[in-house]
PDB file of N, CA and C in Angstrom:
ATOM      1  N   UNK A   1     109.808-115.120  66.587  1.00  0.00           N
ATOM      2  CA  UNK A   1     111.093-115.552  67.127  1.00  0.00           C
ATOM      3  C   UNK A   1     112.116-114.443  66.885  1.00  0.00           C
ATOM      4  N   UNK A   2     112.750-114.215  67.707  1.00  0.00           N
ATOM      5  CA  UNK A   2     113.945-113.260  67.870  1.00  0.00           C
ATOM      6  C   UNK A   2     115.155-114.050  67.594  1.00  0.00           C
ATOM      7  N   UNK A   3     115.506-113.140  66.371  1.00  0.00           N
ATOM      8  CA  UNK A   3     116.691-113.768  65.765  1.00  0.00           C
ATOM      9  C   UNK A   3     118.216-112.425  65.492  1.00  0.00           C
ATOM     10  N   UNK A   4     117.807-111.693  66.148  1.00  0.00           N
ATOM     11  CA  UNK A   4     118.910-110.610  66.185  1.00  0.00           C
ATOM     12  C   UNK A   4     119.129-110.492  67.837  1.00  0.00           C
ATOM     13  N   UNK A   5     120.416-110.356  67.774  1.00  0.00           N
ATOM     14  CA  UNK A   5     121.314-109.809  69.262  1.00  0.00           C
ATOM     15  C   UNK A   5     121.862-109.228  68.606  1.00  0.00           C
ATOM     16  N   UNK A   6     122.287-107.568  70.020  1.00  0.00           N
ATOM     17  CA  UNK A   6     123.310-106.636  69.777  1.00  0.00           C
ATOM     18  C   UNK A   6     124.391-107.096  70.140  1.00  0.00           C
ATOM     19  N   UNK A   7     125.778-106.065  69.296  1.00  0.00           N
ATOM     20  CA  UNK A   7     126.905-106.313  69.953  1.00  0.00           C
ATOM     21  C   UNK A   7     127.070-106.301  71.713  1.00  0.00           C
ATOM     22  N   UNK A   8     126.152-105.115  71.797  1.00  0.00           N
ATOM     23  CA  UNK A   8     126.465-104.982  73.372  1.00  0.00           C
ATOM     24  C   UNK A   8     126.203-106.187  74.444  1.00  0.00           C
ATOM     25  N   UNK A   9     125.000-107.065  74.334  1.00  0.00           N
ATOM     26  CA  UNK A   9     124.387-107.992  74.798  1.00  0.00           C
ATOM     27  C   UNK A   9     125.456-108.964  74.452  1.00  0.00           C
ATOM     28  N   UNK A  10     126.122-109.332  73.056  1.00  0.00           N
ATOM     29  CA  UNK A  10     126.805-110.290  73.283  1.00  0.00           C
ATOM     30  C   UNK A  10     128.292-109.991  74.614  1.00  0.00           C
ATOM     31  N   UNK A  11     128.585-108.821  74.219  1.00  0.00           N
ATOM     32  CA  UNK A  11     129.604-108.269  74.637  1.00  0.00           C
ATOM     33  C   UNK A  11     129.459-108.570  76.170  1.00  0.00           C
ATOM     34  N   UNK A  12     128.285-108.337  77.052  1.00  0.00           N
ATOM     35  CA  UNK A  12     128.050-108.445  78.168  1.00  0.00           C
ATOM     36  C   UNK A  12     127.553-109.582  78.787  1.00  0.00           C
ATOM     37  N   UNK A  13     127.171-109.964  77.827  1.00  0.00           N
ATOM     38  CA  UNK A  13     126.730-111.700  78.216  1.00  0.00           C
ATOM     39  C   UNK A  13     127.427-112.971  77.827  1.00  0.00           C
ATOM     40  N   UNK A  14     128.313-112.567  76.458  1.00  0.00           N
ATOM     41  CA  UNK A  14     129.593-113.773  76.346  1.00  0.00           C
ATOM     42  C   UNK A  14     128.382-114.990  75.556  1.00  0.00           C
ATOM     43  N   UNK A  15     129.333-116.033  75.502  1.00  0.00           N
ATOM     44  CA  UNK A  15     128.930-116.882  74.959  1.00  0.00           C
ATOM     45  C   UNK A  15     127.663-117.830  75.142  1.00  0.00           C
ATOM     46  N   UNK A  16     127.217-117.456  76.517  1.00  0.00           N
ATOM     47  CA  UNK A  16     126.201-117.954  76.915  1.00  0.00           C
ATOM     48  C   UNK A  16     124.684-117.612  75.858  1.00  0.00           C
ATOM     49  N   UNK A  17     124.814-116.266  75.964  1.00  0.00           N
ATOM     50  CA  UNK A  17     123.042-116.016  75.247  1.00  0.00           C
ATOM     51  C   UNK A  17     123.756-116.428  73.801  1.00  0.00           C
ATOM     52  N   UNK A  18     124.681-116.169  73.190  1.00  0.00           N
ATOM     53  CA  UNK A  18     124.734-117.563  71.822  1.00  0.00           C
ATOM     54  C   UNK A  18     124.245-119.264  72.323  1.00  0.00           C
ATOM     55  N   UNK A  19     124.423-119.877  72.853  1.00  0.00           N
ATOM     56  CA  UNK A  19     124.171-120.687  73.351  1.00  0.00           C
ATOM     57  C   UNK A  19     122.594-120.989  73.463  1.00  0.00           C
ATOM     58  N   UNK A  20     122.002-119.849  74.326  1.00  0.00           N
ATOM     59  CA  UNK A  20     120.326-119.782  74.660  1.00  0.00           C
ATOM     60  C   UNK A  20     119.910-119.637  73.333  1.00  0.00           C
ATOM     61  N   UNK A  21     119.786-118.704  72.721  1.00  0.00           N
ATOM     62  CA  UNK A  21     119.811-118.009  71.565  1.00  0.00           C
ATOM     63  C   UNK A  21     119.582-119.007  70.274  1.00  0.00           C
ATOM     64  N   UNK A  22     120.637-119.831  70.162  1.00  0.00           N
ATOM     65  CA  UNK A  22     121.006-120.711  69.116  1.00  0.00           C
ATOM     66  C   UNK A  22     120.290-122.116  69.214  1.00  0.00           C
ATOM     67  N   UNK A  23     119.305-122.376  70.410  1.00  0.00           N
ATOM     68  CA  UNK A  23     118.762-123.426  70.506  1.00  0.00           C
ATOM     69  C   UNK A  23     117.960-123.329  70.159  1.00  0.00           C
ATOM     70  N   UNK A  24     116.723-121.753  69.693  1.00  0.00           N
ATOM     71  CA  UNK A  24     115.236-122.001  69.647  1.00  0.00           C
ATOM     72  C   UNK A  24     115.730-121.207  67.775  1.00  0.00           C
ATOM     73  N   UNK A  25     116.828-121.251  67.216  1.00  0.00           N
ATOM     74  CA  UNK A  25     117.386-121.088  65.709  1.00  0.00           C
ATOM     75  C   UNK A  25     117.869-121.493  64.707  1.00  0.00           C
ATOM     76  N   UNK A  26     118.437-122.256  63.817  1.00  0.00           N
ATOM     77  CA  UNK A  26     119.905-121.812  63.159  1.00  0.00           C
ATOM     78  C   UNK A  26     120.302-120.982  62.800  1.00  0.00           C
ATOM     79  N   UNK A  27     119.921-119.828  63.050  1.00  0.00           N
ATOM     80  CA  UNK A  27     120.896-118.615  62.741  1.00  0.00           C
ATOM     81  C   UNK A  27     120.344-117.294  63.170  1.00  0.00           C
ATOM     82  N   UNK A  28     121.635-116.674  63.596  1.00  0.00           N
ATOM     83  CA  UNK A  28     121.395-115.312  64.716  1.00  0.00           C
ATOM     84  C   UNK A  28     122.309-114.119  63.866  1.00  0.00           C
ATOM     85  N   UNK A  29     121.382-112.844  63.756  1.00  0.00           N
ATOM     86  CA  UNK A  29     121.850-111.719  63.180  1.00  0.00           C
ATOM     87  C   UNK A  29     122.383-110.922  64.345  1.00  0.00           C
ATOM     88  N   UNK A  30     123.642-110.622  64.598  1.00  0.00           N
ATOM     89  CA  UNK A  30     124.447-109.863  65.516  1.00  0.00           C
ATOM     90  C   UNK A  30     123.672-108.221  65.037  1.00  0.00           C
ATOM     91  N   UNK A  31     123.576-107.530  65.632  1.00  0.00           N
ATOM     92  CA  UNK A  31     123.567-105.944  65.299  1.00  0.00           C
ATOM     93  C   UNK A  31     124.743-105.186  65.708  1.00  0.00           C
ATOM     94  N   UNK A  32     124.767-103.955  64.900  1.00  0.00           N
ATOM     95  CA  UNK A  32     125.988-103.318  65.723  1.00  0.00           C
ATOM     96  C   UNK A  32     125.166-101.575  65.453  1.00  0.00           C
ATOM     97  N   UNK A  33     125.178-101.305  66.326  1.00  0.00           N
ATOM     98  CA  UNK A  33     124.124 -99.852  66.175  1.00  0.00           C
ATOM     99  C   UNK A  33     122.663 -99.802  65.486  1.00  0.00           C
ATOM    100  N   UNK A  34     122.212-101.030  65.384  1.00  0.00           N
ATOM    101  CA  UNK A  34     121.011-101.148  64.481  1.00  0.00           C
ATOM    102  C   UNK A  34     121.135-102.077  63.111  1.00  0.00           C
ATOM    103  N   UNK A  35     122.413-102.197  62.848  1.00  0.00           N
ATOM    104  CA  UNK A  35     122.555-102.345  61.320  1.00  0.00           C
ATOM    105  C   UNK A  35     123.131-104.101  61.816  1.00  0.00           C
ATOM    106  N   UNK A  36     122.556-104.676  61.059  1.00  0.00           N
ATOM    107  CA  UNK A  36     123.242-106.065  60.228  1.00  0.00           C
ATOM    108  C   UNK A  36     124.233-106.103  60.471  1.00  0.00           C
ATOM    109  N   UNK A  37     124.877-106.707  61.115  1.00  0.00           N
ATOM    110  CA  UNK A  37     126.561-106.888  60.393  1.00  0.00           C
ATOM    111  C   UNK A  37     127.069-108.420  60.542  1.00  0.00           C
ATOM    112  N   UNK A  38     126.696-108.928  61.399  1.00  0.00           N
ATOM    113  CA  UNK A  38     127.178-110.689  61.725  1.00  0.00           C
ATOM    114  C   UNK A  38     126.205-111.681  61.518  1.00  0.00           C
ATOM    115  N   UNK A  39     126.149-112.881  60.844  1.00  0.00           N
ATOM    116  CA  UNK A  39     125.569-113.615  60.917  1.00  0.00           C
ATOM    117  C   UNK A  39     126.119-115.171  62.057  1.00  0.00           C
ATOM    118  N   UNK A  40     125.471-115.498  63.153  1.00  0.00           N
ATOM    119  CA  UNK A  40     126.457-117.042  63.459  1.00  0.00           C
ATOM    120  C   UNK A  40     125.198-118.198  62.839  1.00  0.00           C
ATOM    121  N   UNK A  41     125.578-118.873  62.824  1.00  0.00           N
ATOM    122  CA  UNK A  41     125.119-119.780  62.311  1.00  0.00           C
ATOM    123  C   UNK A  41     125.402-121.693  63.167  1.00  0.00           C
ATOM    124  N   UNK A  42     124.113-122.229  62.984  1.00  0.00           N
ATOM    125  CA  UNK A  42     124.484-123.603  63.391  1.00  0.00           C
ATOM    126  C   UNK A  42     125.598-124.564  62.977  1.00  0.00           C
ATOM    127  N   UNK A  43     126.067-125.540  63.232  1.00  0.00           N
ATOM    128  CA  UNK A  43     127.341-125.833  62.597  1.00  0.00           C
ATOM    129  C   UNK A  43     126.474-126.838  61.132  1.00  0.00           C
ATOM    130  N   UNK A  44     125.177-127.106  61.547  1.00  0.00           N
ATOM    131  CA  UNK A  44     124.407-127.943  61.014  1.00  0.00           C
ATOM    132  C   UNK A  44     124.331-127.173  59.508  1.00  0.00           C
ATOM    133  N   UNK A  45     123.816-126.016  60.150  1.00  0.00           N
ATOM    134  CA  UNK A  45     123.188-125.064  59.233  1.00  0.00           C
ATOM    135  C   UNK A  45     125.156-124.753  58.180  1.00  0.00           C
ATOM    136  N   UNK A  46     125.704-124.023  58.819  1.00  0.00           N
ATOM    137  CA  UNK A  46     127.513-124.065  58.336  1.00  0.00           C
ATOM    138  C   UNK A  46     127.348-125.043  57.362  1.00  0.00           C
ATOM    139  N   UNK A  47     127.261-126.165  57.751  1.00  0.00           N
ATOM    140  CA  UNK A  47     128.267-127.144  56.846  1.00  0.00           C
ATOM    141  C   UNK A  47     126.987-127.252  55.724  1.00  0.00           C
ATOM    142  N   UNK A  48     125.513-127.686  55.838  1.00  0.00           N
ATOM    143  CA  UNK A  48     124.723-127.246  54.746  1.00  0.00           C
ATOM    144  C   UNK A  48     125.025-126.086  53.397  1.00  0.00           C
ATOM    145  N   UNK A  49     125.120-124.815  53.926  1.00  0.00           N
ATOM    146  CA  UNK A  49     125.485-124.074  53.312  1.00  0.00           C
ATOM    147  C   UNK A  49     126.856-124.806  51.960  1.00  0.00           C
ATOM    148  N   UNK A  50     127.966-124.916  53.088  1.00  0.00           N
ATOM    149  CA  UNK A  50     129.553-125.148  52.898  1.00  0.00           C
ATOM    150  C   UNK A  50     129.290-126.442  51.261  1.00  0.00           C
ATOM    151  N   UNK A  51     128.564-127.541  51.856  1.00  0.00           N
ATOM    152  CA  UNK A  51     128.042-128.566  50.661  1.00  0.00           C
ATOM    153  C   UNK A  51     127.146-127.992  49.589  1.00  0.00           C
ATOM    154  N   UNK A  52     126.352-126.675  50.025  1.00  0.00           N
ATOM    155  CA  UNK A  52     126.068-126.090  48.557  1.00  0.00           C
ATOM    156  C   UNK A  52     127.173-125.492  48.069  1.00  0.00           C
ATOM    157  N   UNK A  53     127.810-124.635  48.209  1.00  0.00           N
ATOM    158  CA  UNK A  53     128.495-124.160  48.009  1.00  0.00           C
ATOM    159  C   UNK A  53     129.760-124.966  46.973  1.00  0.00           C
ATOM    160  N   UNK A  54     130.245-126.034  47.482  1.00  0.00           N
ATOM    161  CA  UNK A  54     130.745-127.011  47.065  1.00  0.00           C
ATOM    162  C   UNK A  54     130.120-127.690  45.629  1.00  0.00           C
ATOM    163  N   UNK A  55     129.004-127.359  46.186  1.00  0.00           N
ATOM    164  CA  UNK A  55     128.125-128.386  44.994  1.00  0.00           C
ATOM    165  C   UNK A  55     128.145-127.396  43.568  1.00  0.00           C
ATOM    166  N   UNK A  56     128.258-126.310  43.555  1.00  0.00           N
ATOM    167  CA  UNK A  56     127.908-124.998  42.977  1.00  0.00           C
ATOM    168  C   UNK A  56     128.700-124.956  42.306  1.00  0.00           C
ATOM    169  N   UNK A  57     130.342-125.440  42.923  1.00  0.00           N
ATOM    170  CA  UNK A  57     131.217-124.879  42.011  1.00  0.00           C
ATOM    171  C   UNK A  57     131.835-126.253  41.290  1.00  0.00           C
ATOM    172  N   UNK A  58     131.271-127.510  41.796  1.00  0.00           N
ATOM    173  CA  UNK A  58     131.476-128.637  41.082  1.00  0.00           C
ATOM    174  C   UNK A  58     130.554-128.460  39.391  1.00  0.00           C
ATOM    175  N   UNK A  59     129.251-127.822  39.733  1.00  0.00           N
ATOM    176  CA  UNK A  59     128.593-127.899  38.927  1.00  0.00           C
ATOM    177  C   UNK A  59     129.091-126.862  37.924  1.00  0.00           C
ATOM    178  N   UNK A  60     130.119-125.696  38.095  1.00  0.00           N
ATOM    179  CA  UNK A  60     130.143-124.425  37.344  1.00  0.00           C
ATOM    180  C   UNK A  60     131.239-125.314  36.677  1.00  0.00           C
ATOM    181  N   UNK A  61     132.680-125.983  37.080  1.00  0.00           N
ATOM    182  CA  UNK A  61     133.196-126.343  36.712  1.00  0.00           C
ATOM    183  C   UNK A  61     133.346-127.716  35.974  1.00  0.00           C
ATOM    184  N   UNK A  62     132.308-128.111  35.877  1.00  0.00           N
ATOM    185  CA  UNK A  62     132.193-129.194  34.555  1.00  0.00           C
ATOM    186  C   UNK A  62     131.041-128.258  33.750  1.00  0.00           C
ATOM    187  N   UNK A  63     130.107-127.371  33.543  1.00  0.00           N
ATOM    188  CA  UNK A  63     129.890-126.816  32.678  1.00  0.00           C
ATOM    189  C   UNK A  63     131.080-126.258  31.962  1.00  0.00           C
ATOM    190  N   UNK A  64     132.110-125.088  32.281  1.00  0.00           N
ATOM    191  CA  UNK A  64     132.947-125.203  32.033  1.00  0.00           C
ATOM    192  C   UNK A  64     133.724-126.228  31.223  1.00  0.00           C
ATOM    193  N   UNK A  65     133.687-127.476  31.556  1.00  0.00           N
ATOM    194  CA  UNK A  65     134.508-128.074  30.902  1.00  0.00           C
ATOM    195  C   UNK A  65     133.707-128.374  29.455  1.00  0.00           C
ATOM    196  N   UNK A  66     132.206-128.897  29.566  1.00  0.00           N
ATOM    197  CA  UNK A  66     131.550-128.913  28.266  1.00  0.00           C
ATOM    198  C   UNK A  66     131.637-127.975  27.765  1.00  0.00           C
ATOM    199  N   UNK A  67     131.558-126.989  28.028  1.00  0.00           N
ATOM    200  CA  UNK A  67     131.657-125.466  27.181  1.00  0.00           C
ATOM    201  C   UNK A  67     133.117-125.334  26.553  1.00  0.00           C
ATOM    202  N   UNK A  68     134.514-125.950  26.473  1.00  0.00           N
ATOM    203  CA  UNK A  68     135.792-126.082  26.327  1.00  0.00           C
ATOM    204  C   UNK A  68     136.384-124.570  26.763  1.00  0.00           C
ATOM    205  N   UNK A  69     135.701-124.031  27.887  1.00  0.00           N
ATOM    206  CA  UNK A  69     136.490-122.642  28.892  1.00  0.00           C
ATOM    207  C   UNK A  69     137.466-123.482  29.656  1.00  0.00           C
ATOM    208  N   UNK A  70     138.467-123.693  28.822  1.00  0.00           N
ATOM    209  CA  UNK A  70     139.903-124.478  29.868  1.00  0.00           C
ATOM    210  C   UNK A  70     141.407-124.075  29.139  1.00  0.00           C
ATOM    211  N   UNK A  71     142.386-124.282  29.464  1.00  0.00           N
ATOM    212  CA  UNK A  71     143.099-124.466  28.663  1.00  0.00           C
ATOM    213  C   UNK A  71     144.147-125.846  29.268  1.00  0.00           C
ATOM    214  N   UNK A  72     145.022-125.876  28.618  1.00  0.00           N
ATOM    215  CA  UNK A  72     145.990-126.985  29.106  1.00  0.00           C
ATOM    216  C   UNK A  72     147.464-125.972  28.660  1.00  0.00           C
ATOM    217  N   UNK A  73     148.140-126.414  29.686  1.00  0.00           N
ATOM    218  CA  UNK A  73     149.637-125.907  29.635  1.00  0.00           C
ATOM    219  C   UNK A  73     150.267-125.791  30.918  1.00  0.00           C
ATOM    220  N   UNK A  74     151.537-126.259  30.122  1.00  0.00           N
ATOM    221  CA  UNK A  74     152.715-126.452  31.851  1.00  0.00           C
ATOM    222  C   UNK A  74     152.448-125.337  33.220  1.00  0.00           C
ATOM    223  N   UNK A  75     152.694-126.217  34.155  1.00  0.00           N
ATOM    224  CA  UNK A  75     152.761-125.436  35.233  1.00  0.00           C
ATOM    225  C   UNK A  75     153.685-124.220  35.245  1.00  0.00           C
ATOM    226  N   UNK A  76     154.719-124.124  34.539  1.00  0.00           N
ATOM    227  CA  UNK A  76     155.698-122.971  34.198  1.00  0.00           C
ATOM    228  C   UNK A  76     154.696-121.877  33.725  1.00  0.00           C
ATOM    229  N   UNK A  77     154.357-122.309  32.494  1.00  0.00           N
ATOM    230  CA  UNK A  77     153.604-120.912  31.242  1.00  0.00           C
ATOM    231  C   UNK A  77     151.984-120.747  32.949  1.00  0.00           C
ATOM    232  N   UNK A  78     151.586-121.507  33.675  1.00  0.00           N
ATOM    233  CA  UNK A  78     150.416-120.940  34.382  1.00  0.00           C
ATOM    234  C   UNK A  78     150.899-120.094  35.156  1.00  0.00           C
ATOM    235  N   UNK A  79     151.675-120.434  35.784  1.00  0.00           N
ATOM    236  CA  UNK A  79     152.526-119.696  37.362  1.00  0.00           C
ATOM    237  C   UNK A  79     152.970-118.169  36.922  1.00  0.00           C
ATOM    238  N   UNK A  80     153.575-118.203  35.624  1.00  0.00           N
ATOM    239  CA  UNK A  80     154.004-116.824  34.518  1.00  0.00           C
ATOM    240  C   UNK A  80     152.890-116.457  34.230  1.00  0.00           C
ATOM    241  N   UNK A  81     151.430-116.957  33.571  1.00  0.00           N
ATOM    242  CA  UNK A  81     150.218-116.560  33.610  1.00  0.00           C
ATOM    243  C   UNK A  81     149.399-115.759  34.744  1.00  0.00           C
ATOM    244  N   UNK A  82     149.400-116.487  36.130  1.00  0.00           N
ATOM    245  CA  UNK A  82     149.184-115.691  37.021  1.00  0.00           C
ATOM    246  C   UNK A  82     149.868-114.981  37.676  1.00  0.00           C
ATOM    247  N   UNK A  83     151.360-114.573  37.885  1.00  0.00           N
ATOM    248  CA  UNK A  83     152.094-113.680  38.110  1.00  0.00           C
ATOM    249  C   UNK A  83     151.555-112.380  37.160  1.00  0.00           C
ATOM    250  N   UNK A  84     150.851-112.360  35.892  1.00  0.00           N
ATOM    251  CA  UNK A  84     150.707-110.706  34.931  1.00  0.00           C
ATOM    252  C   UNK A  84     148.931-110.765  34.998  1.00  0.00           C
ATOM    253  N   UNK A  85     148.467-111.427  36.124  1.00  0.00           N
ATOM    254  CA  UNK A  85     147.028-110.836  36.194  1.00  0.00           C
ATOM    255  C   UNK A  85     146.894-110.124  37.004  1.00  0.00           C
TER     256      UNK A  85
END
């Protein structure tokens, strides 16, 4: 299965061969002179990703919290905190 299109092909063919393209896939590697550069993706496949992703940082951030990597303090002293990083 062919899973790479060039820029040029998209360029000349528009949204359609995404369309052809994206039915026999979830996901199409754009080229641009040979090289990698775009990934599109199904919206199926998108939002999969998007819920790991989600899930990842639910999970980093209650480790975090068992680990006591937190602090507590006014929104004043944070806002002054991230203003000198």
């Amino acid at each position: 299965m062919n899973n790479t299109l060039t820029a040029q092909e998209l360029k000349v063919k528009g949204a359609q061969i995404l369309k052809e393209r994206m039915k026999k896939t979830d996901e199409l590697i754009i080229t641009i002179r040979g090289e990698n550069s775009f990934v599109v993706l199904s919206m199926k496949q998108y939002e999969y990703f998007r819920k790991c992703e989600l899930e990842a940082a639910v999970t980093e951030s209650q480790a975090d919290l068992r680990e006591g990597k937190f602090s507590i303090k006014s929104v004043k002293q944070h806002i002054k905190d991230l203003k000198h990083v």
